[in-house]
C-alpha atoms as a PDB file:
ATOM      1  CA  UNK A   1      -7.641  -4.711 -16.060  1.00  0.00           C
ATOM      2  CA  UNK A   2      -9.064  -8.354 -15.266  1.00  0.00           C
ATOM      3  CA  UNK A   3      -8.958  -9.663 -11.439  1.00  0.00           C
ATOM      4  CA  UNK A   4      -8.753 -13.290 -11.181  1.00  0.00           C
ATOM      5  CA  UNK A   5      -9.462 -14.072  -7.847  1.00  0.00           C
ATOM      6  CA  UNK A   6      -7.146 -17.874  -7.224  1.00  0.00           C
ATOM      7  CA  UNK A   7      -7.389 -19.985  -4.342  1.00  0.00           C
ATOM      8  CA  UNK A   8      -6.095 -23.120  -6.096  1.00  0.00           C
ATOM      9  CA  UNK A   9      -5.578 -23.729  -9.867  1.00  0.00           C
ATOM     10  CA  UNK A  10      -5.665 -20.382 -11.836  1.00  0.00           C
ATOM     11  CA  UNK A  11      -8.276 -20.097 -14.880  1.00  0.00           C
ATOM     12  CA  UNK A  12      -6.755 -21.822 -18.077  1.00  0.00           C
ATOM     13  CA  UNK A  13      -5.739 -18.490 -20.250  1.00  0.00           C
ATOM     14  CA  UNK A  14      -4.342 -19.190 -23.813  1.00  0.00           C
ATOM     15  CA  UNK A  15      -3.345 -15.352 -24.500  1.00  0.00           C
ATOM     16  CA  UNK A  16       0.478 -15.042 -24.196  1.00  0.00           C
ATOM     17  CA  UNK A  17       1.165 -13.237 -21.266  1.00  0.00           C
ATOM     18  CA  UNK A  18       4.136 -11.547 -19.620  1.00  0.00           C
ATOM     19  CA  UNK A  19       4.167 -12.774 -16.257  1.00  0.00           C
ATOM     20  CA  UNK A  20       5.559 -11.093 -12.918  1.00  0.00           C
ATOM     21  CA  UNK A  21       5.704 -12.916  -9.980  1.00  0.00           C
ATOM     22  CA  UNK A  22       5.594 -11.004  -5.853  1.00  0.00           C
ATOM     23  CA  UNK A  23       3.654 -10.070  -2.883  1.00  0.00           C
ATOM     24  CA  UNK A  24       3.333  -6.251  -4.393  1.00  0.00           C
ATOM     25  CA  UNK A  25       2.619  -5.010  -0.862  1.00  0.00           C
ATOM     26  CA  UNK A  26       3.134  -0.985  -1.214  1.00  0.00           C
ATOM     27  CA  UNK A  27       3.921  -1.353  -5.520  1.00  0.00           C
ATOM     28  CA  UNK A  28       6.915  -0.002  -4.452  1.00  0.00           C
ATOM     29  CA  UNK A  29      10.800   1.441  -6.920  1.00  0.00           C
ATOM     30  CA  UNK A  30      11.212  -2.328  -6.817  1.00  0.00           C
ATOM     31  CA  UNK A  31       7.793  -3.294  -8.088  1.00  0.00           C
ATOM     32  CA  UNK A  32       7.658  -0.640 -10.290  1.00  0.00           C
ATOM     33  CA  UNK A  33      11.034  -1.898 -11.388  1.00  0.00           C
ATOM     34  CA  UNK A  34       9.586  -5.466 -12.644  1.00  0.00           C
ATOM     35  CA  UNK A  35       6.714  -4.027 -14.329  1.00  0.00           C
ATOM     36  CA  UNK A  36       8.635  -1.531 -16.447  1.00  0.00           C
ATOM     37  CA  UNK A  37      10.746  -4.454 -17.403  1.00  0.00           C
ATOM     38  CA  UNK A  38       7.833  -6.482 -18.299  1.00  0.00           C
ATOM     39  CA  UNK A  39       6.500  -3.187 -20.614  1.00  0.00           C
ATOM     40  CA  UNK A  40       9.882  -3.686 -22.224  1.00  0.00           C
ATOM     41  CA  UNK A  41       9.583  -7.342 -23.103  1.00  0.00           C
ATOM     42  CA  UNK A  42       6.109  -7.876 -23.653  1.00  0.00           C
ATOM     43  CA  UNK A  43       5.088  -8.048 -27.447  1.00  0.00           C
ATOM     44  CA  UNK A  44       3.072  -6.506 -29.595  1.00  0.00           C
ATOM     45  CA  UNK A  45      -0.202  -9.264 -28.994  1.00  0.00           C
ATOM     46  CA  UNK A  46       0.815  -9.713 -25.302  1.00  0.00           C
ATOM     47  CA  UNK A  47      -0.856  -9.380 -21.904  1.00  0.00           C
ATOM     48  CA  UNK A  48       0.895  -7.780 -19.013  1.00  0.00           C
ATOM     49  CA  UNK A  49      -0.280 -10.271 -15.912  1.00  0.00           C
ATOM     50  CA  UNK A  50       0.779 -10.256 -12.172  1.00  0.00           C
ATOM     51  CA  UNK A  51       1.181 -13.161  -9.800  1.00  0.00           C
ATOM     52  CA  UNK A  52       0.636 -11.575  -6.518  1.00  0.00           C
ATOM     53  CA  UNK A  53      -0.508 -12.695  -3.256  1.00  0.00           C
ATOM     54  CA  UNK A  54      -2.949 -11.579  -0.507  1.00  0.00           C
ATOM     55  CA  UNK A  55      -1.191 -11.839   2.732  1.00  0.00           C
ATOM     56  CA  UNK A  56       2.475 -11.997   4.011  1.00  0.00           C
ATOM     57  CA  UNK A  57       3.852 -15.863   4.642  1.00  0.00           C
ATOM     58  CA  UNK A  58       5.594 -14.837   7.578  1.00  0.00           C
ATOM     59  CA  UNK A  59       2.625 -13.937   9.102  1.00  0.00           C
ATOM     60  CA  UNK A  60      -0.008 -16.705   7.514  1.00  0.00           C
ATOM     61  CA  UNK A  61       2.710 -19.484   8.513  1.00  0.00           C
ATOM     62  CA  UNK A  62       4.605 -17.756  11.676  1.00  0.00           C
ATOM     63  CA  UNK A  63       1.918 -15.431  12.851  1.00  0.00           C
ATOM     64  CA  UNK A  64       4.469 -12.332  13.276  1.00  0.00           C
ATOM     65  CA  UNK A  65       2.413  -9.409  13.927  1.00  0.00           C
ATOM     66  CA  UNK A  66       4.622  -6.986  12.285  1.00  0.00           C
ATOM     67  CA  UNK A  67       3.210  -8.681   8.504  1.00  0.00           C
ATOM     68  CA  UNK A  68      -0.399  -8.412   9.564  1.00  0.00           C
ATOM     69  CA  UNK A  69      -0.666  -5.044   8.552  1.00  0.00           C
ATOM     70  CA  UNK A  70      -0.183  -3.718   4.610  1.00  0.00           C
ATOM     71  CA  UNK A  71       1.097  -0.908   3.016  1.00  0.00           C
ATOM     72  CA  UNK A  72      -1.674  -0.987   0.587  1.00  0.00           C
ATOM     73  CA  UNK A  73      -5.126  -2.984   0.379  1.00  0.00           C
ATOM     74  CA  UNK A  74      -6.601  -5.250  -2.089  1.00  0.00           C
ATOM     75  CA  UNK A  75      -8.596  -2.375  -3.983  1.00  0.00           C
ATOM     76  CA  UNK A  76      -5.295  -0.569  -3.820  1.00  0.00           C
ATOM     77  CA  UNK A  77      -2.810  -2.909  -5.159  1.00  0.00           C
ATOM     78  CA  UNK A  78      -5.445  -2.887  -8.057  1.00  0.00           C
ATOM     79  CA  UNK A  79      -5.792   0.206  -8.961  1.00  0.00           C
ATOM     80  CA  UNK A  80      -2.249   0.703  -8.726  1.00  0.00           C
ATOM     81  CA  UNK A  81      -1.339  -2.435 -11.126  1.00  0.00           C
ATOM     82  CA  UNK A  82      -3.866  -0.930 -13.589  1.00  0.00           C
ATOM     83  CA  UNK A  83      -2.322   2.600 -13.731  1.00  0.00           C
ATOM     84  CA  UNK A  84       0.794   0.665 -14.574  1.00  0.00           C
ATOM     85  CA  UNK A  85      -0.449  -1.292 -17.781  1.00  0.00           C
ATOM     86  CA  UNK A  86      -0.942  -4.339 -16.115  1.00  0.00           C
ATOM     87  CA  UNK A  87      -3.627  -6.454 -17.516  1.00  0.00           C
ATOM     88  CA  UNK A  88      -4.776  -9.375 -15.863  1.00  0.00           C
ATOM     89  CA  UNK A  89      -4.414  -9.567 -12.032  1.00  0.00           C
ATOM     90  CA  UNK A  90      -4.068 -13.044 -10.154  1.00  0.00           C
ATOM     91  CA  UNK A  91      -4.797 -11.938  -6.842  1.00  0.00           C
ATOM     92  CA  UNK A  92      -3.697 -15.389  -5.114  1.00  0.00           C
ATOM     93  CA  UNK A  93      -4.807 -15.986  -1.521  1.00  0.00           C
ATOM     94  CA  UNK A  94      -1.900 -17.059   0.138  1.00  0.00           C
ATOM     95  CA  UNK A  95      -3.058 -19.875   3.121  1.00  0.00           C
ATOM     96  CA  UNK A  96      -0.942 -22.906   4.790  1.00  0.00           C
ATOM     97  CA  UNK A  97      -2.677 -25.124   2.335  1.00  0.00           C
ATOM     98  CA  UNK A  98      -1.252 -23.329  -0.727  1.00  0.00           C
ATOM     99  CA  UNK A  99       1.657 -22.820   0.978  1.00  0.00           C
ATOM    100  CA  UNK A 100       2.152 -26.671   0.623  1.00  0.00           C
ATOM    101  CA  UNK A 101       2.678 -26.711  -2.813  1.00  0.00           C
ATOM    102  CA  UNK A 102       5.388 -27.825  -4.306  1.00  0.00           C
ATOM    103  CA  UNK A 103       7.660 -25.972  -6.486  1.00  0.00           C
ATOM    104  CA  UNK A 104       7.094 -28.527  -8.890  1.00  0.00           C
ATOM    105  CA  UNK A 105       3.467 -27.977  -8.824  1.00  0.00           C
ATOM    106  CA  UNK A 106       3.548 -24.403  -8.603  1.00  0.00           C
ATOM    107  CA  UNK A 107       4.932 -24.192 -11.932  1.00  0.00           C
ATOM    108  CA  UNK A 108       4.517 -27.237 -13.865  1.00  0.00           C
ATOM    109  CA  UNK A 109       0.388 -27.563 -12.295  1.00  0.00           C
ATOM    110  CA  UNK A 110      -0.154 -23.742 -11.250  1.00  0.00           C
ATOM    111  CA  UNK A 111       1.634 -21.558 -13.780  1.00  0.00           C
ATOM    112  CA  UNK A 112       0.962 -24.012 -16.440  1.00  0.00           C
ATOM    113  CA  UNK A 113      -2.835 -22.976 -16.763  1.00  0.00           C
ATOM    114  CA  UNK A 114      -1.371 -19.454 -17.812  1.00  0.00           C
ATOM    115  CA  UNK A 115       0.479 -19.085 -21.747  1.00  0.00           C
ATOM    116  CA  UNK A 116       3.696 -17.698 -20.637  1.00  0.00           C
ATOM    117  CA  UNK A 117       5.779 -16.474 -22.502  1.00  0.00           C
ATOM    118  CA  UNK A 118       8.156 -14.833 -20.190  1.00  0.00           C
ATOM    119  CA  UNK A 119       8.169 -14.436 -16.153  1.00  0.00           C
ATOM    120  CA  UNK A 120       9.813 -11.437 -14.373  1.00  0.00           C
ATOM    121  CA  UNK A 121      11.218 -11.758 -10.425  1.00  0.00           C
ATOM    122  CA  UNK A 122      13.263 -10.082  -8.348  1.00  0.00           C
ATOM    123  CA  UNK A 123      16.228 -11.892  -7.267  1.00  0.00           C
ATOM    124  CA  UNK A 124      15.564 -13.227  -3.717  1.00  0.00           C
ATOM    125  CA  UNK A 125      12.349 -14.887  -5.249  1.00  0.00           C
ATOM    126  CA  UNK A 126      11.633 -18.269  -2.893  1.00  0.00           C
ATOM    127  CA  UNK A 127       8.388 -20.244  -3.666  1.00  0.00           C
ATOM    128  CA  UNK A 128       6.828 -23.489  -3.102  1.00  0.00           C
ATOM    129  CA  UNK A 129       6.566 -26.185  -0.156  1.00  0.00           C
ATOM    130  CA  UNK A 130       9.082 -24.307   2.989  1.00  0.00           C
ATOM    131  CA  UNK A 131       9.955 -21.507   0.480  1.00  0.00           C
ATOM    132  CA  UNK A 132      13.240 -24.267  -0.630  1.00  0.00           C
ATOM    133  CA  UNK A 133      13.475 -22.922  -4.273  1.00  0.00           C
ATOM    134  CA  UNK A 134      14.579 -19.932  -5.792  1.00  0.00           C
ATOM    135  CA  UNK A 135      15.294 -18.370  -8.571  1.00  0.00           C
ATOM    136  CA  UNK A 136      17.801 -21.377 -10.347  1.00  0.00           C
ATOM    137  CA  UNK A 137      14.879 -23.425  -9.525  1.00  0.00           C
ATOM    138  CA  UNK A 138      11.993 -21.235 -11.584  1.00  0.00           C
ATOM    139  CA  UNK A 139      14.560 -21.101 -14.343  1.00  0.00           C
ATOM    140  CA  UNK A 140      15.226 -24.743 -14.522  1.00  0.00           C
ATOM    141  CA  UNK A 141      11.192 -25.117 -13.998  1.00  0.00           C
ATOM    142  CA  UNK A 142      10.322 -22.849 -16.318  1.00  0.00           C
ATOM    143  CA  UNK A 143      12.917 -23.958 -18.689  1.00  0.00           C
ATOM    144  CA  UNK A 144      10.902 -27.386 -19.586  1.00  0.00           C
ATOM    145  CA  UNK A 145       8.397 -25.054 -21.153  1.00  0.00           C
ATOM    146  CA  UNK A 146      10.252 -22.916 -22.941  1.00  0.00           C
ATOM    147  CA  UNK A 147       9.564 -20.025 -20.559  1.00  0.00           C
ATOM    148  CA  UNK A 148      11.936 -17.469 -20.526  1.00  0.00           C
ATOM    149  CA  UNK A 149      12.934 -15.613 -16.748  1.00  0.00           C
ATOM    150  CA  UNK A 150      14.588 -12.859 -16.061  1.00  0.00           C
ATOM    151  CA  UNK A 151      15.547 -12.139 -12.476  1.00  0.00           C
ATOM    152  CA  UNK A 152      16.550  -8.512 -11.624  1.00  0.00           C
ATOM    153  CA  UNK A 153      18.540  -6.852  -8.703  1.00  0.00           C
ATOM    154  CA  UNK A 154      17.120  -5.423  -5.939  1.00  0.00           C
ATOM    155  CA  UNK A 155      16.414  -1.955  -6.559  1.00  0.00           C
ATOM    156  CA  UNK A 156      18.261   0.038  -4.014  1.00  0.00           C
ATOM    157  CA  UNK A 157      17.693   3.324  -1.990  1.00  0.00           C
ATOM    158  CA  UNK A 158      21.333   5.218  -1.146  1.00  0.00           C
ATOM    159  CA  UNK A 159      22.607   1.795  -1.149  1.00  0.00           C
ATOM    160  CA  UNK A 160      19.815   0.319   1.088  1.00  0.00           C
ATOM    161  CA  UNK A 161      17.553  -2.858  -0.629  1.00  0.00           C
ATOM    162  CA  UNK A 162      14.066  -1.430  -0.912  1.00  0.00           C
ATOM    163  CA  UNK A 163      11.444  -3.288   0.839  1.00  0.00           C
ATOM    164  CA  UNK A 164       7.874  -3.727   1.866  1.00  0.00           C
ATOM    165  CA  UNK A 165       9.626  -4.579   5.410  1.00  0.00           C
ATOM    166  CA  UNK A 166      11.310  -1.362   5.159  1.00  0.00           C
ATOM    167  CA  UNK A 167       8.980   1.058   4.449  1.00  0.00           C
ATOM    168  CA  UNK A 168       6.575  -0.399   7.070  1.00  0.00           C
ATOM    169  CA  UNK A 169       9.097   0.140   9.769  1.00  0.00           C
ATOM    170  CA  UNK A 170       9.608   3.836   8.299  1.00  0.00           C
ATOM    171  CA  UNK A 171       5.702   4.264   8.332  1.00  0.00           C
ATOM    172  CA  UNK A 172       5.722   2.810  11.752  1.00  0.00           C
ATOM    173  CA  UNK A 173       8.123   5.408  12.841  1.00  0.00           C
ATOM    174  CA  UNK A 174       6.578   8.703  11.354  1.00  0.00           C
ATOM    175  CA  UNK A 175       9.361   8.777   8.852  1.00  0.00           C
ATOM    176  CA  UNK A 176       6.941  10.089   5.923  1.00  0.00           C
ATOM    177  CA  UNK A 177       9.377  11.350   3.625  1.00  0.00           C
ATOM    178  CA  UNK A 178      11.791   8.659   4.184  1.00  0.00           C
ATOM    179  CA  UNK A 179       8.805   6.031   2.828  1.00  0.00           C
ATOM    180  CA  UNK A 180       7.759   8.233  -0.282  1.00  0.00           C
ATOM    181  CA  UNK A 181      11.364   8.401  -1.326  1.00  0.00           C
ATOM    182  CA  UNK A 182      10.911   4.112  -0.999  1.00  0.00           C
ATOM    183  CA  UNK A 183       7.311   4.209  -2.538  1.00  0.00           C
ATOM    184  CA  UNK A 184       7.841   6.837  -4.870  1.00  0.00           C
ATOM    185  CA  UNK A 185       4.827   8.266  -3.515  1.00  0.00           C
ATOM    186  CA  UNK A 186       3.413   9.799  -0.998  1.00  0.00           C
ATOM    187  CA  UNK A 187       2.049   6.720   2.251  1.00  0.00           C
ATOM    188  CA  UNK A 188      -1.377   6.980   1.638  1.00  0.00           C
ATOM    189  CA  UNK A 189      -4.481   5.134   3.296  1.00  0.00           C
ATOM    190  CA  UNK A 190      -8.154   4.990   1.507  1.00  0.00           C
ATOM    191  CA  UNK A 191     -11.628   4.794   3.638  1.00  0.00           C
ATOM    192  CA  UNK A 192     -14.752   5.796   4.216  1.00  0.00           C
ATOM    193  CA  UNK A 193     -15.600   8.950   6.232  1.00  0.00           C
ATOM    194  CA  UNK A 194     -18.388   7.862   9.435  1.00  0.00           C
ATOM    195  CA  UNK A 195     -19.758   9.517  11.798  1.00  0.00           C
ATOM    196  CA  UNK A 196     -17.716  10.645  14.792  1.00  0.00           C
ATOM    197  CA  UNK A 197     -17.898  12.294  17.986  1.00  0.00           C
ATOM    198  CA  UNK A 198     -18.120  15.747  16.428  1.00  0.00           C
ATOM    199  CA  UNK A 199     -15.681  16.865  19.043  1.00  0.00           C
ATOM    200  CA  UNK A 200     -13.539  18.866  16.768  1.00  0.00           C
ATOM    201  CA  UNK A 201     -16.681  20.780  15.607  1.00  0.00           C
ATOM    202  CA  UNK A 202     -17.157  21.912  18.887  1.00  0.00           C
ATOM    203  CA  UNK A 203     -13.617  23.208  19.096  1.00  0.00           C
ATOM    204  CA  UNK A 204     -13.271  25.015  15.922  1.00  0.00           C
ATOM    205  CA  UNK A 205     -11.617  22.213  13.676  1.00  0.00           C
ATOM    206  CA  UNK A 206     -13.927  20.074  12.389  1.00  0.00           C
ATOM    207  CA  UNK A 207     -12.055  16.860  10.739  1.00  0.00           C
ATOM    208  CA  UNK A 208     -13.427  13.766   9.432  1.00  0.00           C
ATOM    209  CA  UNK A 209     -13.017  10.652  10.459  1.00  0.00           C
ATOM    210  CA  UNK A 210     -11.473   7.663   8.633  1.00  0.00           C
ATOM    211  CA  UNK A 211     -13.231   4.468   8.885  1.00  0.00           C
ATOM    212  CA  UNK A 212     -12.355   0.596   7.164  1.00  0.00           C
ATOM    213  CA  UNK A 213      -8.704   1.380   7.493  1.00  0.00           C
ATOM    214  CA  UNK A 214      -7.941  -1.597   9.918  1.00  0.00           C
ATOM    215  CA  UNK A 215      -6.060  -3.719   7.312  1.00  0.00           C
ATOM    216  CA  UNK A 216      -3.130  -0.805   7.080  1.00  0.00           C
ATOM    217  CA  UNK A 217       0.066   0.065   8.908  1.00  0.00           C
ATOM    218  CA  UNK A 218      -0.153   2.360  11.971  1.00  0.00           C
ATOM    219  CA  UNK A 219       1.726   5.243  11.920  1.00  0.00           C
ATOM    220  CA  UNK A 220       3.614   6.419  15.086  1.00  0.00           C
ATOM    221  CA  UNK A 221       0.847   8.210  16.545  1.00  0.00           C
ATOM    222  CA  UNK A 222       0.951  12.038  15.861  1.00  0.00           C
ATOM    223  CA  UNK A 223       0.073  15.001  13.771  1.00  0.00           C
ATOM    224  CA  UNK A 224       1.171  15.024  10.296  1.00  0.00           C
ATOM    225  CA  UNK A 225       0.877  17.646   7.219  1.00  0.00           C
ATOM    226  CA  UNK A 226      -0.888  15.394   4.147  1.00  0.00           C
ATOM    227  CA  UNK A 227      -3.158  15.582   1.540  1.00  0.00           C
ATOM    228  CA  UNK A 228      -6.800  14.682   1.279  1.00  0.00           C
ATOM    229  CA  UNK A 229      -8.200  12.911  -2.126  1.00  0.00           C
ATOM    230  CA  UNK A 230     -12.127  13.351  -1.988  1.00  0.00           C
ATOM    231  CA  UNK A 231     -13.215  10.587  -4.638  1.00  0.00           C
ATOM    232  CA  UNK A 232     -15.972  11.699  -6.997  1.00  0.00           C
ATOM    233  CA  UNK A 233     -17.871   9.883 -10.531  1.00  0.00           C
ATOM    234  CA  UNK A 234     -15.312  12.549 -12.233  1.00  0.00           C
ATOM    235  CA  UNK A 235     -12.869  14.583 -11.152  1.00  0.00           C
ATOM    236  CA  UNK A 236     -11.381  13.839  -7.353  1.00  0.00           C
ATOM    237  CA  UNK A 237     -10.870  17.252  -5.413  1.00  0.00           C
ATOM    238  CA  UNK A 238      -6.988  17.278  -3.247  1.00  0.00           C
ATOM    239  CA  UNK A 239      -6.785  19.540   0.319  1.00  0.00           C
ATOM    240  CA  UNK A 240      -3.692  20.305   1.741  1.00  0.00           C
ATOM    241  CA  UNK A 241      -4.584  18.649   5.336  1.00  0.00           C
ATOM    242  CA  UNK A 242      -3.733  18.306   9.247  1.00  0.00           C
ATOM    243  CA  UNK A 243      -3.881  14.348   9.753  1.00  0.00           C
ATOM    244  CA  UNK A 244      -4.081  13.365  13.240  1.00  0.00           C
ATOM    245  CA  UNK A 245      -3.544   9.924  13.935  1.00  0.00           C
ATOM    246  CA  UNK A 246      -3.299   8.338  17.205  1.00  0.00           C
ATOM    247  CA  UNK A 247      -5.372   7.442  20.305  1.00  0.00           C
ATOM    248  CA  UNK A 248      -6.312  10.916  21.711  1.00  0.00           C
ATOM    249  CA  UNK A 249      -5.108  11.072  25.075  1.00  0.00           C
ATOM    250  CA  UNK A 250      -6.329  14.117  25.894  1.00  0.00           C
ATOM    251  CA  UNK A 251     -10.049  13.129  25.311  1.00  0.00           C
ATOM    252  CA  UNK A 252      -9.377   9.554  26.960  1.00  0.00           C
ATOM    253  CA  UNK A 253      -9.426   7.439  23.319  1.00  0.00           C
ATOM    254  CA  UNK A 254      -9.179   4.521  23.952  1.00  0.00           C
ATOM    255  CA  UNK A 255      -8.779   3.186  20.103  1.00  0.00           C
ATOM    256  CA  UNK A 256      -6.361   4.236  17.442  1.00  0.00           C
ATOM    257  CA  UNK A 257      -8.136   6.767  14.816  1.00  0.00           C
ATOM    258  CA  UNK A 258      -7.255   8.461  11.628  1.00  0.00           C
ATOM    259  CA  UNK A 259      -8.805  11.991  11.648  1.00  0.00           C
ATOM    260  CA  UNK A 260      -8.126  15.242   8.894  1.00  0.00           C
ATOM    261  CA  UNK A 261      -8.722  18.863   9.372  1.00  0.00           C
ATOM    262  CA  UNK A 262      -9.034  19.874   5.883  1.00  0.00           C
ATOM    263  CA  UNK A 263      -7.317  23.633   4.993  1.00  0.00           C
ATOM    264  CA  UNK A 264      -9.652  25.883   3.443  1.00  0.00           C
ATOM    265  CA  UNK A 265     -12.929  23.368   3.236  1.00  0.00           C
ATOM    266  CA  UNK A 266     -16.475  23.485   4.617  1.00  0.00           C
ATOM    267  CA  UNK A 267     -19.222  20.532   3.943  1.00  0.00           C
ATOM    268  CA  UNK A 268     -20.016  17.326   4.801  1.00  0.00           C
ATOM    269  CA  UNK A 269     -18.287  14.350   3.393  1.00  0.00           C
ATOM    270  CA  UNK A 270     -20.010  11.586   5.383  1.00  0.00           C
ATOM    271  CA  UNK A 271     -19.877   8.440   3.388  1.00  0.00           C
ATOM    272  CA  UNK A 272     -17.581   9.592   0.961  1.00  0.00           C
ATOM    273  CA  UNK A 273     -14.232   7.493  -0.188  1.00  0.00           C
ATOM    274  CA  UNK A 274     -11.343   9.618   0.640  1.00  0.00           C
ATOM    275  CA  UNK A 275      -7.377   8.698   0.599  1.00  0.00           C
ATOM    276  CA  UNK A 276      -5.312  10.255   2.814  1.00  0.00           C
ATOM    277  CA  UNK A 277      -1.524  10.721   2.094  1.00  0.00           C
ATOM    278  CA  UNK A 278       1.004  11.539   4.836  1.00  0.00           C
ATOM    279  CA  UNK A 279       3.501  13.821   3.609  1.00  0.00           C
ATOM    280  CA  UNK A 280       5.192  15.163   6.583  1.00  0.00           C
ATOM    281  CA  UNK A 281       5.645  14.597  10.260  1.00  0.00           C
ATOM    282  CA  UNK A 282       4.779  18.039  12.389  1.00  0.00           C
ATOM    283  CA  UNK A 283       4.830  16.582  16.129  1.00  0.00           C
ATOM    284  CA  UNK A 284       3.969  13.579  18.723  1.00  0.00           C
ATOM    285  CA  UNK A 285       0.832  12.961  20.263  1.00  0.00           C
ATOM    286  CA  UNK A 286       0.592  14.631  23.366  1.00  0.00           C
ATOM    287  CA  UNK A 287      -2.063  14.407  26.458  1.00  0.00           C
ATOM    288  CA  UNK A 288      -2.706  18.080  27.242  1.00  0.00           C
ATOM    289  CA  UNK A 289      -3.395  19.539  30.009  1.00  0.00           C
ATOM    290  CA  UNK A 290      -7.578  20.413  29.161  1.00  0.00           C
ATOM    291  CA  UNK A 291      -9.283  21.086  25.876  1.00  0.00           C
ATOM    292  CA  UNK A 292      -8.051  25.077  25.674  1.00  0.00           C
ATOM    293  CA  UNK A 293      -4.247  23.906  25.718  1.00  0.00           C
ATOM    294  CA  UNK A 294      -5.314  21.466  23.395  1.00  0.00           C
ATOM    295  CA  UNK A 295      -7.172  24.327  20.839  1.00  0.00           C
ATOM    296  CA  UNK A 296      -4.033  26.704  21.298  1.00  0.00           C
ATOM    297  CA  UNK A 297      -1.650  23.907  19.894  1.00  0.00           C
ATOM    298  CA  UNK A 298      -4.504  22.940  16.971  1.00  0.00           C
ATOM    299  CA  UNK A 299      -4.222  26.830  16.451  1.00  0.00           C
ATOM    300  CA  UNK A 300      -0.274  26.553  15.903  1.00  0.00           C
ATOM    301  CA  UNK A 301      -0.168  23.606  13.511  1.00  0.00           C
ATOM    302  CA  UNK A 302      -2.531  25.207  11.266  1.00  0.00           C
ATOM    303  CA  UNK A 303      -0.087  28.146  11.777  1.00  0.00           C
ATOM    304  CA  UNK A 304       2.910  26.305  10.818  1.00  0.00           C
ATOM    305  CA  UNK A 305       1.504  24.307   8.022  1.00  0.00           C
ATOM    306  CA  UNK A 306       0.294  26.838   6.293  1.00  0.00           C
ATOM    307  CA  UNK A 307       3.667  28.452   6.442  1.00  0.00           C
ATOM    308  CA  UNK A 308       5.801  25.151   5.154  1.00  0.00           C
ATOM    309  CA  UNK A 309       2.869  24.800   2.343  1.00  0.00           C
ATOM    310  CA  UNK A 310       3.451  28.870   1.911  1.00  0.00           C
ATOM    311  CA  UNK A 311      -0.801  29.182   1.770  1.00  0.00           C
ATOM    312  CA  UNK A 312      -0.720  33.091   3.153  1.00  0.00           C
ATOM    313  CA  UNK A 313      -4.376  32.594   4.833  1.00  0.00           C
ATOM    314  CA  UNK A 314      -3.865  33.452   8.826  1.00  0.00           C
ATOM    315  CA  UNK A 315      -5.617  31.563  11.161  1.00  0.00           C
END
């Protein structure tokens, strides 16, 4: 897959493409949704290309905290887009001067760089200068050209929309399996394991720590069951995990961390590229009362994860 990195005018392409058109924070059912439908349409000498830009508008133009944070990061999104068939990538960064475009000028001066043959959105679609047109608009738009659009229904979730906005406040509350029924995947978070304090060495767990994951949601701070992805050149190795994530009250933290006690692992992964994936909540953070209280309850989750994941090792 191609990444076109836009901050104004796109490249000029003249392959027909199949065009979708959304944020894609979290490639989420509905995402997934509009790129199956693109599969469908797209011909036999067609591209697959997304439209999709790098930061939330309600929090580039309003500055509300709660769209700071992504479900997914740049690298991410990408490698997600090209599992799905996609093949060219406009990763547009979103600012208050694009946002000034005009929704004339967004597809007439914008979209008109690109040979489209077709564009995909979800209904709800706004664009251009104070988000004022929709989807009638991009059809009429489009229309001049010749472009085709299809708009599609929300994709619902037991009768519930599904939405970036959604999952982030089910990620926000701990509610893991709630979000992987909305992702279709497991919440997941990629970094770089650094260098920590060492201090669950010292107490019989060691973890790793999770750096260059400032970008993502927070989860509500606790201990969760997961699943570790060590990248490597060839084949990625997967642990069954303890993720604690939180500020560690009971060793005065002061900052919110990410840190994994891998089941049945010994070795160093210092400056590796691992993902994490949340798959279950097991309990809140707590502040206990000294480091042996603290070892006892390590002791337990280890005991009860190991009997949800049915591994028969003791500890």
């Amino acid at each position: 897959m191609k990444t076109i990195e836009v901050t104004d005018l796109p490249p000029v392409n003249d392959r027909s493409t199949v065009l979708v058109i959304g944020k894609f924070d979290g490639l989420h059912l509905g995402h997934q949704q509009l790129l199956q439908e693109a599969r469908a349409v797209c011909g036999k000498d067609e591209e697959i290309s997304v439209f999709g830009f790098s930061e939330h508008p309600l929090w580039i133009l309003k500055g509300d905290k709660d769209y700071q944070k992504t479900l997914s990061s740049f690298q991410d999104r990408r490698d997600l887009l090209e599992q799905a068939g996609v093949d060219r990538y406009y990763h547009v960064y979103f600012t208050k001067e694009y946002a000034q475009i005009t929704p004339e000028q967004f597809v007439l001066e914008h979209l008109g760089q690109l040979t489209i043959s077709h564009i995909i959105v979800g209904e709800g679609f706004k664009f251009g200068k104070g988000r004022n047109a929709g989807t009638d608009g991009l059809i009429e738009l489009a229309g001049r050209h010749g472009i085709q659009v299809t708009v599609l229904p929300h994709v619902t979730f037991n009768s519930e929309k599904v939405s970036s906005t959604k999952i982030r406040s089910l990620v926000a509350g701990g509610q893991m399996e709630a979000a992987q029924g909305l992702l279709g995947r497991p919440f997941e978070i990629t970094g770089i394991v650094e260098k920590g304090e060492a201090l669950g060495r010292q107490l019989g767990f060691p973890t790793l720590n999770l750096g260059e994951i400032d970008e993502y949601v927070q989860p509500s701070p606790g201990v969760y069951l997961g699943v570790v992805e060590v990248h490597h050149d060839r084949a990625n190795a997967h642990y069954y995990s303890l993720i604690s994530a939180g500020y560690r009250p009971t060793v005065s933290g002061k900052s919110f961390k990410v840190e994994a006690y891998l089941l049945d692992f010994s070795g160093d992964l210092y400056g590796k590229t691992v993902t994490v994936k949340y798959l279950r909540f097991m309990r809140g953070e707590e502040n206990f009362d000294g480091l042996d209280a603290l070892i006892d309850q390590m002791k337990q989750d280890e005991k009860d994860a190991r009997a949800i994941l049915g591994l028969d090792h003791t500890v």
